[in-house]
PDB file of N, CA and C in Angstrom:
ATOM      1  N   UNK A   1      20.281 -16.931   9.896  1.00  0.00           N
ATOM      2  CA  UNK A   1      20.455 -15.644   9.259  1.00  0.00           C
ATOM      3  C   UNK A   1      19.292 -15.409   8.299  1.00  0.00           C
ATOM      4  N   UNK A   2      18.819 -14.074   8.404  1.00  0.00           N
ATOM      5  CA  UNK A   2      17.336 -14.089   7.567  1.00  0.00           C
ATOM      6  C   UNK A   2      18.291 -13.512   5.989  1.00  0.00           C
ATOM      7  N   UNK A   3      17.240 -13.956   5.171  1.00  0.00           N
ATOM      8  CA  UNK A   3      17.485 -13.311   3.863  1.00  0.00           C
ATOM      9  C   UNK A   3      16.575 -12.090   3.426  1.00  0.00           C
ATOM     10  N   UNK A   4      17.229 -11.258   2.912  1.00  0.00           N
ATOM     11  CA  UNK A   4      16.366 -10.144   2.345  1.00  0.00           C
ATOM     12  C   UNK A   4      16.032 -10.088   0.664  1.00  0.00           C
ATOM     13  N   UNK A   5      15.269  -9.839   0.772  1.00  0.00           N
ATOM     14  CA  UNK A   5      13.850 -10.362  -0.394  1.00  0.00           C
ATOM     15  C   UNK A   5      13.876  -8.890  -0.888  1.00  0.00           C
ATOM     16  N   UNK A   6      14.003  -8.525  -2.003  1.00  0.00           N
ATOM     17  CA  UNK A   6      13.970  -7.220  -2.983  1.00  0.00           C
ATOM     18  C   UNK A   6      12.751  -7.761  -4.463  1.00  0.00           C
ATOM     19  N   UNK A   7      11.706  -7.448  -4.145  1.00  0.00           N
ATOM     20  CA  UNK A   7      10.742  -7.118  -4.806  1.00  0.00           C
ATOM     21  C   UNK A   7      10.639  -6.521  -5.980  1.00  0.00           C
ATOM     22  N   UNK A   8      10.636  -6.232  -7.194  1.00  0.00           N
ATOM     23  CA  UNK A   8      10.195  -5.121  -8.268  1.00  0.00           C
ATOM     24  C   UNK A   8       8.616  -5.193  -8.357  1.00  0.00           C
ATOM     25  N   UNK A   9       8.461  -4.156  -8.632  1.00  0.00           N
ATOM     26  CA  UNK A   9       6.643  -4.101  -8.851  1.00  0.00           C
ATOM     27  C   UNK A   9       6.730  -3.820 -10.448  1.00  0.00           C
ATOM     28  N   UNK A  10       7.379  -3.677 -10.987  1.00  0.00           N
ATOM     29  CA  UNK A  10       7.990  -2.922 -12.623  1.00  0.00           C
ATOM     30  C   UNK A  10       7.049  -4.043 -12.801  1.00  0.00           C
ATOM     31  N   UNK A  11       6.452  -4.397 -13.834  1.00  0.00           N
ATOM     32  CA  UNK A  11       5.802  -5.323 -15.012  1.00  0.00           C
ATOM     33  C   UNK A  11       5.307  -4.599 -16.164  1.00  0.00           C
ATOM     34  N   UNK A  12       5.124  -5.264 -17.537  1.00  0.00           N
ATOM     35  CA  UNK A  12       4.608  -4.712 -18.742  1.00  0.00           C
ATOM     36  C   UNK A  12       4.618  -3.130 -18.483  1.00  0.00           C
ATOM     37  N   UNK A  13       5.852  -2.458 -18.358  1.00  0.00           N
ATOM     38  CA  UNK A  13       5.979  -1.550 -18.673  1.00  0.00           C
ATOM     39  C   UNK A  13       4.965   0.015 -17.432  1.00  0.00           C
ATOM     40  N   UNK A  14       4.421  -0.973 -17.084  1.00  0.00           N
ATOM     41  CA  UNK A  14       3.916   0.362 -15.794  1.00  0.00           C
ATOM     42  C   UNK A  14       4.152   0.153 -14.260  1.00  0.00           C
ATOM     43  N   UNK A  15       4.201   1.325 -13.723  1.00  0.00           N
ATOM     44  CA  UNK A  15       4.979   1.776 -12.302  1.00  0.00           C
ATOM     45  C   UNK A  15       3.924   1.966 -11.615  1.00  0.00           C
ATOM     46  N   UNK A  16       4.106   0.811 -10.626  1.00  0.00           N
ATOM     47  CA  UNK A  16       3.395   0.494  -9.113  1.00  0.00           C
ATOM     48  C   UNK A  16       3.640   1.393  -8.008  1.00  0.00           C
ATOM     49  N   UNK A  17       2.883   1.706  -7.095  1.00  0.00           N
ATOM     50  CA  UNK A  17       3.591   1.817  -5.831  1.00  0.00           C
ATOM     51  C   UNK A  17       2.812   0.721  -4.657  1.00  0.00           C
ATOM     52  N   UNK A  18       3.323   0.758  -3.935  1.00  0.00           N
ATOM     53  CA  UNK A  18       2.750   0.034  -2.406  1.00  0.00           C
ATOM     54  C   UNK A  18       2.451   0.982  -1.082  1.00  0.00           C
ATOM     55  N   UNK A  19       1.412   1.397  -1.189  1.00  0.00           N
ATOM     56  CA  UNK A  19       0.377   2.488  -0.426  1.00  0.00           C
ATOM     57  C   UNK A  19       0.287   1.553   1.175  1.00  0.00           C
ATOM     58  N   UNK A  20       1.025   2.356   2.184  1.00  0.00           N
ATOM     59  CA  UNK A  20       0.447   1.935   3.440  1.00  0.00           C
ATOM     60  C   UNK A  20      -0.640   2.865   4.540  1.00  0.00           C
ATOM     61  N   UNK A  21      -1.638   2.249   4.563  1.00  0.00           N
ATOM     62  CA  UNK A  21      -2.427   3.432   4.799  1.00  0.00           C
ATOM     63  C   UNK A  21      -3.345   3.300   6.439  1.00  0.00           C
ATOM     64  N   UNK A  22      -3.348   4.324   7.203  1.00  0.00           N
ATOM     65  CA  UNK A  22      -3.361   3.900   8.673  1.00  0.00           C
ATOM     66  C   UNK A  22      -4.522   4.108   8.884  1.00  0.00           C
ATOM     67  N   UNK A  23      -5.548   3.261   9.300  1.00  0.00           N
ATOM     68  CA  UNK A  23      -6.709   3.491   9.653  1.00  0.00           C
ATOM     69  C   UNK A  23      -6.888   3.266  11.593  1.00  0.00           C
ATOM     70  N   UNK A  24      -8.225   3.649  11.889  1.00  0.00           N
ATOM     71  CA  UNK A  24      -8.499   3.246  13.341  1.00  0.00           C
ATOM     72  C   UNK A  24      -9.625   2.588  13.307  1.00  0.00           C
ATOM     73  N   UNK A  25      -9.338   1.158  14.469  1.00  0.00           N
ATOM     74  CA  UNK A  25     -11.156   0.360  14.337  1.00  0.00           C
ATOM     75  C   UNK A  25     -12.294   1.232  15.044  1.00  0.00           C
ATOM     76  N   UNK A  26     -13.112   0.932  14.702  1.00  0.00           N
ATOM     77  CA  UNK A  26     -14.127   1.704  15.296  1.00  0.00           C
ATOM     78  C   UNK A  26     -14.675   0.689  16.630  1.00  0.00           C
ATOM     79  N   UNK A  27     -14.568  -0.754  16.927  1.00  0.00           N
ATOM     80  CA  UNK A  27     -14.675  -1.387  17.724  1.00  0.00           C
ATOM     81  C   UNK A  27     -13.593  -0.989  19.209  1.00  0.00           C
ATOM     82  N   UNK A  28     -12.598  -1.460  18.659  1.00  0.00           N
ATOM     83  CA  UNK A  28     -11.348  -1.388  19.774  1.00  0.00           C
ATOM     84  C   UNK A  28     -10.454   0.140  19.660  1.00  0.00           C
ATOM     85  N   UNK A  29     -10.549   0.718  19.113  1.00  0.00           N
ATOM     86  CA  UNK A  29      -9.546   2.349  19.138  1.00  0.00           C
ATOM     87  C   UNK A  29      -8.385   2.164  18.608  1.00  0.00           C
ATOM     88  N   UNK A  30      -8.141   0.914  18.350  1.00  0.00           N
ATOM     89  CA  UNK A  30      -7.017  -0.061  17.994  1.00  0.00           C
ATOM     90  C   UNK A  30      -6.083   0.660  16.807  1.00  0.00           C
ATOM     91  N   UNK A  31      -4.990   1.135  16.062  1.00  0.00           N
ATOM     92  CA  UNK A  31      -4.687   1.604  14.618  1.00  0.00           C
ATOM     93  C   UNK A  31      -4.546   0.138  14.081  1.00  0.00           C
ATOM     94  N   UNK A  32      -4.892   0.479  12.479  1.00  0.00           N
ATOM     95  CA  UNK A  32      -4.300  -1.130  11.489  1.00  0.00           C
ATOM     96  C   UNK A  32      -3.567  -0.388  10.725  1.00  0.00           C
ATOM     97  N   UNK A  33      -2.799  -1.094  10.003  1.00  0.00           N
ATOM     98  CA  UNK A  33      -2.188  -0.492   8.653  1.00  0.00           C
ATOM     99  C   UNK A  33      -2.625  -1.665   7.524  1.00  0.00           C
ATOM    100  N   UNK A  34      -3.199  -1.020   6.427  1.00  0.00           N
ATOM    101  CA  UNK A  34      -3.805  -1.634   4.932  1.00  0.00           C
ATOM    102  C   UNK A  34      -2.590  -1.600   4.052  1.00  0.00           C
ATOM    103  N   UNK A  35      -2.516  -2.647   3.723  1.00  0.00           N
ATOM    104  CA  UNK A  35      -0.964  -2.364   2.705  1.00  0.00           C
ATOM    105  C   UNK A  35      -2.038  -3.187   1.392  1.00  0.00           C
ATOM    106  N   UNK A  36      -1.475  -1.898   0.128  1.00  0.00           N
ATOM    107  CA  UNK A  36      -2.153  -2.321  -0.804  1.00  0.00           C
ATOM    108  C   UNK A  36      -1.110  -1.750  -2.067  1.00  0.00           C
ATOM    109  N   UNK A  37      -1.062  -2.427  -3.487  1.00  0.00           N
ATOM    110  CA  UNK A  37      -0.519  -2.447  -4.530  1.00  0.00           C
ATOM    111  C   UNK A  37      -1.465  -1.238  -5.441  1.00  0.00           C
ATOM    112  N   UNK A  38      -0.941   0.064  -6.184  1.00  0.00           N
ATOM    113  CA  UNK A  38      -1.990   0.661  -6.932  1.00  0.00           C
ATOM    114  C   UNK A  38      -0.590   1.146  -7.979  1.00  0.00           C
ATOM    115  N   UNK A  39      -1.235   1.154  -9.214  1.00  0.00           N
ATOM    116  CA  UNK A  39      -0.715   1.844 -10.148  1.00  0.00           C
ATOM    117  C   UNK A  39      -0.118   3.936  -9.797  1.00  0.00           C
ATOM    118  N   UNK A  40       0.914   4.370  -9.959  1.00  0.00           N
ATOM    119  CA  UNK A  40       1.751   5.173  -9.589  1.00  0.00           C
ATOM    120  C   UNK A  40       0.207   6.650 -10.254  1.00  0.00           C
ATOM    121  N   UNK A  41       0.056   7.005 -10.868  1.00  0.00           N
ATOM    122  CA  UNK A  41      -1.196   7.247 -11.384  1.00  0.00           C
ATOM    123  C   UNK A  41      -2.747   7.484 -10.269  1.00  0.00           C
ATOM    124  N   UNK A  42      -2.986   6.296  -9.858  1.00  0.00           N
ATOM    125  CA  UNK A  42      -4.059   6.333  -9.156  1.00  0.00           C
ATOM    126  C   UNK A  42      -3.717   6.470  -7.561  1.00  0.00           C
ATOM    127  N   UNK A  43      -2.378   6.789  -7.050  1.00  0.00           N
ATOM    128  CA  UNK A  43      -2.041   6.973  -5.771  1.00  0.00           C
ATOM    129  C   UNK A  43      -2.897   7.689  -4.943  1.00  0.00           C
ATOM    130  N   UNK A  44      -2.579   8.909  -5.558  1.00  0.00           N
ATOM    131  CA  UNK A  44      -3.564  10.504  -5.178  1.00  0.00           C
ATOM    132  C   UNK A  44      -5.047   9.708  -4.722  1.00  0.00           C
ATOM    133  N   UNK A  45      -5.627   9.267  -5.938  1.00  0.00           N
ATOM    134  CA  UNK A  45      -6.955   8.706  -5.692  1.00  0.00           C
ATOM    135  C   UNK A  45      -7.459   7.894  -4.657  1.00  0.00           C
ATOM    136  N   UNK A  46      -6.622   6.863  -4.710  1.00  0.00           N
ATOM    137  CA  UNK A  46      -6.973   5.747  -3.579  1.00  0.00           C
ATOM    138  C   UNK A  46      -6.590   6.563  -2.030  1.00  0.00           C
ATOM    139  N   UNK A  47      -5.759   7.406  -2.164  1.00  0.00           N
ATOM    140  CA  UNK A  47      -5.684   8.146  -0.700  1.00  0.00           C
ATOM    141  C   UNK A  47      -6.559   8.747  -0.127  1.00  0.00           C
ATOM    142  N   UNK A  48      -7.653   9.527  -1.628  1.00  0.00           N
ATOM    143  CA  UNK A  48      -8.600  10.445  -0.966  1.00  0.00           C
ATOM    144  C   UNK A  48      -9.534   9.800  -0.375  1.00  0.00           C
ATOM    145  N   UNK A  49     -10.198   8.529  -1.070  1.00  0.00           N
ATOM    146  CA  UNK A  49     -11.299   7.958  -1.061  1.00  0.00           C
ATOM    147  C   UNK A  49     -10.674   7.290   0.165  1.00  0.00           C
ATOM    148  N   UNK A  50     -12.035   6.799   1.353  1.00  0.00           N
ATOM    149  CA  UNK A  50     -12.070   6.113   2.115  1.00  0.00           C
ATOM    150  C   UNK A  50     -12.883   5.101   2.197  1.00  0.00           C
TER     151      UNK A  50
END
């Protein structure tokens, strides 16, 4: 039986999110997904920039 694992990102008082973001290789046509940790704040940002 698997166990399920519940995470908080909460620390010293500031709010995380976990950004999954879909890119395509340029080798194989292949999709990846980038899973990355950013402050709730800089979301917008890290989305625009590539």
């Amino acid at each position: 039986m698997a166990k399920k694992v519940v995470a908080t990102l909460q620390t010293q008082g500031k709010q995380y999110a976990k950004v999954i973001q879909m890119k395509r290789s340029e080798k194989t046509g292949a999709y990846t997904f980038v899973e990355t940790i950013v402050p709730n704040d800089k979301v917008q940002e890290f989305l625009t920039k590539r």
